[in-house]
N, C-alpha and C. Protein backbone atom coordinates (compact mmCIF):
# COMPACT_ATOMS: atom_id res chain seq x y z
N UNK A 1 -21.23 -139.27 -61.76
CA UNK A 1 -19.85 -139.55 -62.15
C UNK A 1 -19.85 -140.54 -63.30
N UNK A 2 -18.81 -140.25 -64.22
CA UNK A 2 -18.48 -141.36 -65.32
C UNK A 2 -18.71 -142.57 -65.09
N UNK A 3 -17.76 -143.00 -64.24
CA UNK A 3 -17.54 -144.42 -63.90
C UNK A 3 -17.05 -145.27 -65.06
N UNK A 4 -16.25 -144.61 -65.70
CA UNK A 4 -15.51 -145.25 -67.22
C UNK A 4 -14.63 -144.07 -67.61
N UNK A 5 -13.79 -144.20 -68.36
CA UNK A 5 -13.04 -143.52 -69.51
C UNK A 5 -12.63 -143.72 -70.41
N UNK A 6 -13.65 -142.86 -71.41
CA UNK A 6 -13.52 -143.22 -72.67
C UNK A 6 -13.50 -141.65 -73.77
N UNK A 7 -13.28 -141.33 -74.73
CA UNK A 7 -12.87 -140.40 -75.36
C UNK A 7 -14.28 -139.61 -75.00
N UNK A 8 -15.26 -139.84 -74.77
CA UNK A 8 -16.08 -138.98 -74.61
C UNK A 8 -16.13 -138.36 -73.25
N UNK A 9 -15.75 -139.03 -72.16
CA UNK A 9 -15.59 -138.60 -70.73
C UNK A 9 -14.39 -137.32 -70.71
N UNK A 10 -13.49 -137.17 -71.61
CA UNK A 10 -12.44 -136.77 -71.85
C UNK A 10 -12.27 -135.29 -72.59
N UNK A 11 -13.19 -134.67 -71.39
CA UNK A 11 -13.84 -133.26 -72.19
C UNK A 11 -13.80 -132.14 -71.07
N UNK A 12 -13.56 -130.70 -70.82
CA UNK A 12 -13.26 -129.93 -70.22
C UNK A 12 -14.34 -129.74 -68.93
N UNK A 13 -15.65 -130.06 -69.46
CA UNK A 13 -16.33 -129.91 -68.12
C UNK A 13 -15.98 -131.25 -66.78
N UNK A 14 -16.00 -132.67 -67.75
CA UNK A 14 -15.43 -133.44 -66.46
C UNK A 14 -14.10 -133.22 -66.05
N UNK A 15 -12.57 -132.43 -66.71
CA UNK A 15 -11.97 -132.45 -66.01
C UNK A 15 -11.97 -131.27 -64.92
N UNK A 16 -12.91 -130.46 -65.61
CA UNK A 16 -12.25 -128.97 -64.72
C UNK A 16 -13.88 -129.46 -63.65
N UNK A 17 -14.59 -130.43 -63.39
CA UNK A 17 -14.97 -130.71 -62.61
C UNK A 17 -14.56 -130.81 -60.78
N UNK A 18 -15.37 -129.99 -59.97
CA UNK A 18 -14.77 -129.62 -58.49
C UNK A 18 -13.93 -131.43 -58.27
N UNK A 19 -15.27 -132.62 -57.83
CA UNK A 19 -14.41 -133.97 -57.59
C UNK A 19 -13.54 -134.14 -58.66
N UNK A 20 -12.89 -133.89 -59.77
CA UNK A 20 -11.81 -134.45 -60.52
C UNK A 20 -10.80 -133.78 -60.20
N UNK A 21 -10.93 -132.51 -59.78
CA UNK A 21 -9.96 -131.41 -59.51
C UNK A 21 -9.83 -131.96 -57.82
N UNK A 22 -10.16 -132.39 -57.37
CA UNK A 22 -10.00 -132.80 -55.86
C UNK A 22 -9.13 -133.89 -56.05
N UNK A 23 -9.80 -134.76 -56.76
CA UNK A 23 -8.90 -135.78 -56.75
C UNK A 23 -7.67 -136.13 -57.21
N UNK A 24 -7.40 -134.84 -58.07
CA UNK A 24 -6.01 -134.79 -58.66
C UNK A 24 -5.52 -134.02 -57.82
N UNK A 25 -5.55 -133.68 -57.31
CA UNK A 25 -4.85 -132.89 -55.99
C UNK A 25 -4.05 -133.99 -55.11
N UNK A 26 -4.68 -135.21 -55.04
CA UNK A 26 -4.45 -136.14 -53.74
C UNK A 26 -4.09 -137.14 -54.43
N UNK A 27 -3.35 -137.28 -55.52
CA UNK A 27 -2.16 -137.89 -56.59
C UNK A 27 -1.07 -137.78 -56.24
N UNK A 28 -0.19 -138.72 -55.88
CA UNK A 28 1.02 -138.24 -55.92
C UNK A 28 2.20 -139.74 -56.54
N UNK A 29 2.52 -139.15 -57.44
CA UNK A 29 3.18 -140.21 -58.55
C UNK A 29 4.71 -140.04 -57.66
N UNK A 30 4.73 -141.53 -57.84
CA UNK A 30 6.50 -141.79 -57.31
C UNK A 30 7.35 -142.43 -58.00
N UNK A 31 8.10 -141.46 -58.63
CA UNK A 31 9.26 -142.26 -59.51
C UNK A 31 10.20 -143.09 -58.95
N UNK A 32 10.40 -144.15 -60.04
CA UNK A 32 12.16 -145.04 -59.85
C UNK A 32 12.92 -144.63 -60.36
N UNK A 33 14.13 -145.19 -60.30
CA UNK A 33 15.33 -144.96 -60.70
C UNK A 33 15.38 -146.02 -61.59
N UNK A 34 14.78 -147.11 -61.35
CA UNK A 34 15.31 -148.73 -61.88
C UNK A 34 14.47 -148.60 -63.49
N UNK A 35 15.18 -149.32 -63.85
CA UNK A 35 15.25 -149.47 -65.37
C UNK A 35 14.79 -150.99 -65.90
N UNK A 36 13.94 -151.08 -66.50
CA UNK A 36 13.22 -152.74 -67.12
C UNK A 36 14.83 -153.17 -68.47
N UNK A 37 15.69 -154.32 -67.87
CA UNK A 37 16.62 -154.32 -68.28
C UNK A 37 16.02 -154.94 -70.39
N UNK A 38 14.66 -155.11 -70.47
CA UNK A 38 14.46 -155.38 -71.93
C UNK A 38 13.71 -154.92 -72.38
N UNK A 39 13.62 -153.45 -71.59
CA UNK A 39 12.54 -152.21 -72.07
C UNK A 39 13.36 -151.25 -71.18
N UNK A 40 14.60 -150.30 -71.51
CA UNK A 40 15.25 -149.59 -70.58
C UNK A 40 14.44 -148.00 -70.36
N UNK A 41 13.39 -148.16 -71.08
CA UNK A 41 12.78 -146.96 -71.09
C UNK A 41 11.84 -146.50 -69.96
N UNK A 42 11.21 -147.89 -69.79
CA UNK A 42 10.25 -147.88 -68.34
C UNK A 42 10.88 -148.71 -67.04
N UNK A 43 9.96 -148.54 -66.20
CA UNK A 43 10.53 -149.02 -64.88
C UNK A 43 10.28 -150.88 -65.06
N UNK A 44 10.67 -151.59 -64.05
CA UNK A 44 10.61 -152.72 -64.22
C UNK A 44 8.56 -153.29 -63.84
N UNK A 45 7.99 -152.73 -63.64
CA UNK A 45 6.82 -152.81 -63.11
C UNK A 45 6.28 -151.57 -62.18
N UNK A 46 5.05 -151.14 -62.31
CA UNK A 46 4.24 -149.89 -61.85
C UNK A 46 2.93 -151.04 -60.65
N UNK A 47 2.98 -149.96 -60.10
CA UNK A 47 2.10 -150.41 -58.91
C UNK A 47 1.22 -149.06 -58.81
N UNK A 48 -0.37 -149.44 -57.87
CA UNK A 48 -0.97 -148.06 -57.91
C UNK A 48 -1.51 -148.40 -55.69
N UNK A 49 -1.15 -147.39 -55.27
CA UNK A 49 -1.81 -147.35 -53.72
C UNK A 49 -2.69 -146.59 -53.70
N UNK A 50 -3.38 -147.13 -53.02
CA UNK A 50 -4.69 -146.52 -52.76
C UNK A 50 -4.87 -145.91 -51.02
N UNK A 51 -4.89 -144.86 -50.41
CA UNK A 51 -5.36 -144.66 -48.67
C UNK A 51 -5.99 -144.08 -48.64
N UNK A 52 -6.86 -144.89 -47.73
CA UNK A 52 -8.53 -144.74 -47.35
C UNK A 52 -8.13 -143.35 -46.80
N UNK A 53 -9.32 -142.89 -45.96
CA UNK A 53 -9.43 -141.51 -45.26
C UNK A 53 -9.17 -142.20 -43.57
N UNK A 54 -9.48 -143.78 -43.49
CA UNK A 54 -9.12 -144.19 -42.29
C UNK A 54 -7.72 -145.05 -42.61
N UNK A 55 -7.23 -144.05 -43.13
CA UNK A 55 -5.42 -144.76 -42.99
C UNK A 55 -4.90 -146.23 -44.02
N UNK A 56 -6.07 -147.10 -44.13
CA UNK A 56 -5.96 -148.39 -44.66
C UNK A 56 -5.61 -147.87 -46.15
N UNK A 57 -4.19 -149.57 -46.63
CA UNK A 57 -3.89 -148.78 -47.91
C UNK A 57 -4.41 -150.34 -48.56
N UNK A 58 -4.42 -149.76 -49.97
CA UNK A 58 -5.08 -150.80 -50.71
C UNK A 58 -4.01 -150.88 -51.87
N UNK A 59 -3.09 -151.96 -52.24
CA UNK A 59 -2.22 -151.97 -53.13
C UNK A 59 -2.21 -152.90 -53.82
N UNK A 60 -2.04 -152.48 -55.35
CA UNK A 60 -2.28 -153.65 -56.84
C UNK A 60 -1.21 -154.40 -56.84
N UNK A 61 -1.46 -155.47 -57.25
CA UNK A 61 0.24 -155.70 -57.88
C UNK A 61 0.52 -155.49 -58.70
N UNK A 62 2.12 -155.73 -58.67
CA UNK A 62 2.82 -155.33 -59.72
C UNK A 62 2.54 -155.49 -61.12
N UNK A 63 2.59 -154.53 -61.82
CA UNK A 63 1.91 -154.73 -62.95
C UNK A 63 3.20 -154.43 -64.09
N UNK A 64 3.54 -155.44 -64.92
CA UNK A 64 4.73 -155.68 -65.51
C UNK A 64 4.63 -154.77 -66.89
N UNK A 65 3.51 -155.27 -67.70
CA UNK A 65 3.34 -154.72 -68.91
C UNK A 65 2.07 -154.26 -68.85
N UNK A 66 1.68 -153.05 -69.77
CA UNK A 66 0.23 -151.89 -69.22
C UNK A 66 -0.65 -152.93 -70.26
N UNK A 67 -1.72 -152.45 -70.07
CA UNK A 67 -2.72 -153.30 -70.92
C UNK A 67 -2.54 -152.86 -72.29
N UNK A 68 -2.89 -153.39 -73.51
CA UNK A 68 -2.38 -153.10 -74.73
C UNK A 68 -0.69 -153.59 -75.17
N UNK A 69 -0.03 -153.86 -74.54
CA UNK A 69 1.32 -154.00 -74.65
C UNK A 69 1.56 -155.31 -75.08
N UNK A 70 2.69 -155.59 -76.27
CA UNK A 70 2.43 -156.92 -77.16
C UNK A 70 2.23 -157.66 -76.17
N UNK A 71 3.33 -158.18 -74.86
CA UNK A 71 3.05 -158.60 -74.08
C UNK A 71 1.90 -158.96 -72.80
N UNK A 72 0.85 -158.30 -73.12
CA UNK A 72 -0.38 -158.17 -72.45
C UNK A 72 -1.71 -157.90 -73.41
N UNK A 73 -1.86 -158.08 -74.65
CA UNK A 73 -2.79 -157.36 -75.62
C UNK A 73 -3.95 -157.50 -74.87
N UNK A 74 -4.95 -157.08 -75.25
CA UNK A 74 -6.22 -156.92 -75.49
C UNK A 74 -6.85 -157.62 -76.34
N UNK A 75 -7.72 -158.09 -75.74
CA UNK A 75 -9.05 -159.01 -76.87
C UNK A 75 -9.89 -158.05 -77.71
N UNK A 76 -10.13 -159.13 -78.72
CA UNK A 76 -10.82 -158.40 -79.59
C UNK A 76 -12.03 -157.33 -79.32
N UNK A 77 -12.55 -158.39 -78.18
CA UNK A 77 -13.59 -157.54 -78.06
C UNK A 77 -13.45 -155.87 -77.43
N UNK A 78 -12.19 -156.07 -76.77
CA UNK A 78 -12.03 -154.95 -76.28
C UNK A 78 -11.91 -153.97 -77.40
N UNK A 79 -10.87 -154.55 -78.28
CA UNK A 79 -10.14 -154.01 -79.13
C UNK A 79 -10.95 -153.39 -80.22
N UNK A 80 -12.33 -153.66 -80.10
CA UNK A 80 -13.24 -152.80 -80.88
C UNK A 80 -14.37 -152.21 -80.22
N UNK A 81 -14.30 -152.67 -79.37
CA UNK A 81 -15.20 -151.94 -78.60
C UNK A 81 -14.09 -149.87 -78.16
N UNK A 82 -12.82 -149.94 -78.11
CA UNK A 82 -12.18 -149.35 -78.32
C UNK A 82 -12.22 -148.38 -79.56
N UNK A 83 -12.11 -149.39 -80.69
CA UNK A 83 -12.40 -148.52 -81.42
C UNK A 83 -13.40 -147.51 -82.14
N UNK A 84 -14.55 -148.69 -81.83
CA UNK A 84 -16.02 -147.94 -81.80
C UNK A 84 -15.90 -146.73 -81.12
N UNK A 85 -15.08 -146.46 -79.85
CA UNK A 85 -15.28 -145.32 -78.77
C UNK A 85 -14.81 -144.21 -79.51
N UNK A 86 -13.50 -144.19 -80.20
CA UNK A 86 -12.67 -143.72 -80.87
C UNK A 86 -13.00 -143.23 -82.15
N UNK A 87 -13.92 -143.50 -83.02
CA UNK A 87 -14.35 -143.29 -84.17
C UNK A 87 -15.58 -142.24 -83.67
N UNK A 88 -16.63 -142.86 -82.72
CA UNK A 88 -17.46 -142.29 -82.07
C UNK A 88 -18.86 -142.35 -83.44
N UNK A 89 -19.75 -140.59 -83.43
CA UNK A 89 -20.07 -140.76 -84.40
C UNK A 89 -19.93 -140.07 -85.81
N UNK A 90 -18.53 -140.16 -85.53
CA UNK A 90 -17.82 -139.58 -86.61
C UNK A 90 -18.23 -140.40 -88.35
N UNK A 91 -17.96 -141.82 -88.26
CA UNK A 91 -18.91 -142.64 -89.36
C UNK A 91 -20.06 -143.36 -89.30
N UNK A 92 -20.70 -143.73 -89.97
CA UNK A 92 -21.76 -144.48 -90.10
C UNK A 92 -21.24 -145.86 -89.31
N UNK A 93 -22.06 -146.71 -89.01
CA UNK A 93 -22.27 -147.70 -88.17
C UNK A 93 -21.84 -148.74 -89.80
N UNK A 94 -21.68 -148.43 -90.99
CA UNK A 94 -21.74 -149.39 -92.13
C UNK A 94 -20.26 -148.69 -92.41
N UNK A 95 -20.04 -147.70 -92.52
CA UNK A 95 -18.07 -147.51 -92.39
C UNK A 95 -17.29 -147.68 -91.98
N UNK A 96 -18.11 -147.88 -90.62
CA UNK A 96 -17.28 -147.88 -89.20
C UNK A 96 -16.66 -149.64 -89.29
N UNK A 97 -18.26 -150.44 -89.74
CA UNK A 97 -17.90 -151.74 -89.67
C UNK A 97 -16.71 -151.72 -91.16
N UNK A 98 -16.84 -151.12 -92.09
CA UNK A 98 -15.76 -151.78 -93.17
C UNK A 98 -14.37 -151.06 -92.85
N UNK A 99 -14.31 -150.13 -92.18
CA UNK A 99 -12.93 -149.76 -92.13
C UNK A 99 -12.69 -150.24 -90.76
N UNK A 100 -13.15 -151.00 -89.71
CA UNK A 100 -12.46 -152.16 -88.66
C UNK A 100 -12.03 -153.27 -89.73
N UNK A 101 -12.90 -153.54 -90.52
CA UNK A 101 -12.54 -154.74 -91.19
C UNK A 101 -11.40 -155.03 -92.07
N UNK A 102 -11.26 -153.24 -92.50
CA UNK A 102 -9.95 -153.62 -93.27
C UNK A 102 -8.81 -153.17 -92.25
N UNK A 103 -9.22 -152.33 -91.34
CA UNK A 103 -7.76 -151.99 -90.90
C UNK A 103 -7.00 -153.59 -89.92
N UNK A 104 -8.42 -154.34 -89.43
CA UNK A 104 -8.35 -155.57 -88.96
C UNK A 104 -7.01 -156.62 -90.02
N UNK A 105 -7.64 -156.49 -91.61
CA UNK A 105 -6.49 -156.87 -92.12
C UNK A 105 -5.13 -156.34 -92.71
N UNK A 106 -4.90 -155.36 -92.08
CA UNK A 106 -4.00 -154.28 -92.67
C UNK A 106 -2.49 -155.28 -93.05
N UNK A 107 -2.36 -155.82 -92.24
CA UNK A 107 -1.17 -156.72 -92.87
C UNK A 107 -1.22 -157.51 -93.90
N UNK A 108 -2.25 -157.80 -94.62
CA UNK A 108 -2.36 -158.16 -96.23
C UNK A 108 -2.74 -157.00 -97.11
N UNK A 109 -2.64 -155.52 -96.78
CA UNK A 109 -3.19 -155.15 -97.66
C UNK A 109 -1.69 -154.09 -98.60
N UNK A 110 -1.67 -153.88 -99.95
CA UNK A 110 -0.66 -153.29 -100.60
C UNK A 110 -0.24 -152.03 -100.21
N UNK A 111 -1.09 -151.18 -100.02
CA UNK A 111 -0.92 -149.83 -99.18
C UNK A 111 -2.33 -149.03 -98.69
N UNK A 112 -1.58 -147.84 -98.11
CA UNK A 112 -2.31 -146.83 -97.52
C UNK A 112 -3.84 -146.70 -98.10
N UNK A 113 -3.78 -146.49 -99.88
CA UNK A 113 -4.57 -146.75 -100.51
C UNK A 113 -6.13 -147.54 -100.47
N UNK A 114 -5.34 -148.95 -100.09
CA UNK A 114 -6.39 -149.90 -99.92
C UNK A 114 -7.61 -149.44 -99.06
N UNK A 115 -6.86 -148.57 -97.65
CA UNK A 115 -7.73 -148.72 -96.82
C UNK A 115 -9.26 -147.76 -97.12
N UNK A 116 -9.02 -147.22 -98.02
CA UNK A 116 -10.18 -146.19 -98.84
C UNK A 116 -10.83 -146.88 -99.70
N UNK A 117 -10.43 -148.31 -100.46
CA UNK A 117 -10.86 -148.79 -102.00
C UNK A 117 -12.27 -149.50 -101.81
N UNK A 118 -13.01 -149.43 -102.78
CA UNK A 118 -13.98 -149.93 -102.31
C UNK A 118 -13.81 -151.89 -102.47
């Protein structure tokens, strides 16, 4: 098993996998009604339960804002370690580092342009 997810886990043999297909079976998402009165789009907080096969439930707390969310960001390190996943080996390990670096400063740069210039 994976034991992670990351763009590479994210491929037709692990999902159409027998345990992934089992386990999405034994999902069952429960909507609210309630509304986050300074985000009316999502609920006020998501929770995830977990039940054992011997009945015991295992429950997160409330979780207000998802990870990534201005309100909750992500560290850097994540935040490139992310993107490393994401690029994959689509560029060189010497592109990869200059275009984190500029998109890192994208808020000083004049445009779209830049992010290509040498």
């Amino acid at each position: 098993m994976a034991r992670r997810v990351g763009i590479a886990e994210l491929n037709d043999m692990l999902v159409r996998s027998a345990l992934i297909q089992s386990l999405m079976l034994r999902v069952q998402v429960t909507p609210t009604d309630e509304h986050d009165p300074e985000e009316p789009l999502f609920a006020p907080f998501d929770t995830v339960t977990i039940v054992l096969r011997d009945g015991t439930k295992l429950e997160s707390e409330p979780v207000r804002y998802a990870k990534g969310h201005a309100r909750n960001p992500v560290g850097l390190d994540a935040l490139r370690a992310k993107f490393d996943d994401c690029i994959g080996s689509a560029l060189a390990a010497a592109a990869r580092n200059t275009l984190y670096e500029r998109l890192s400063g994208l808020d000083a740069i004049s445009g779209a342009a830049a992010l290509y210039g040498d």
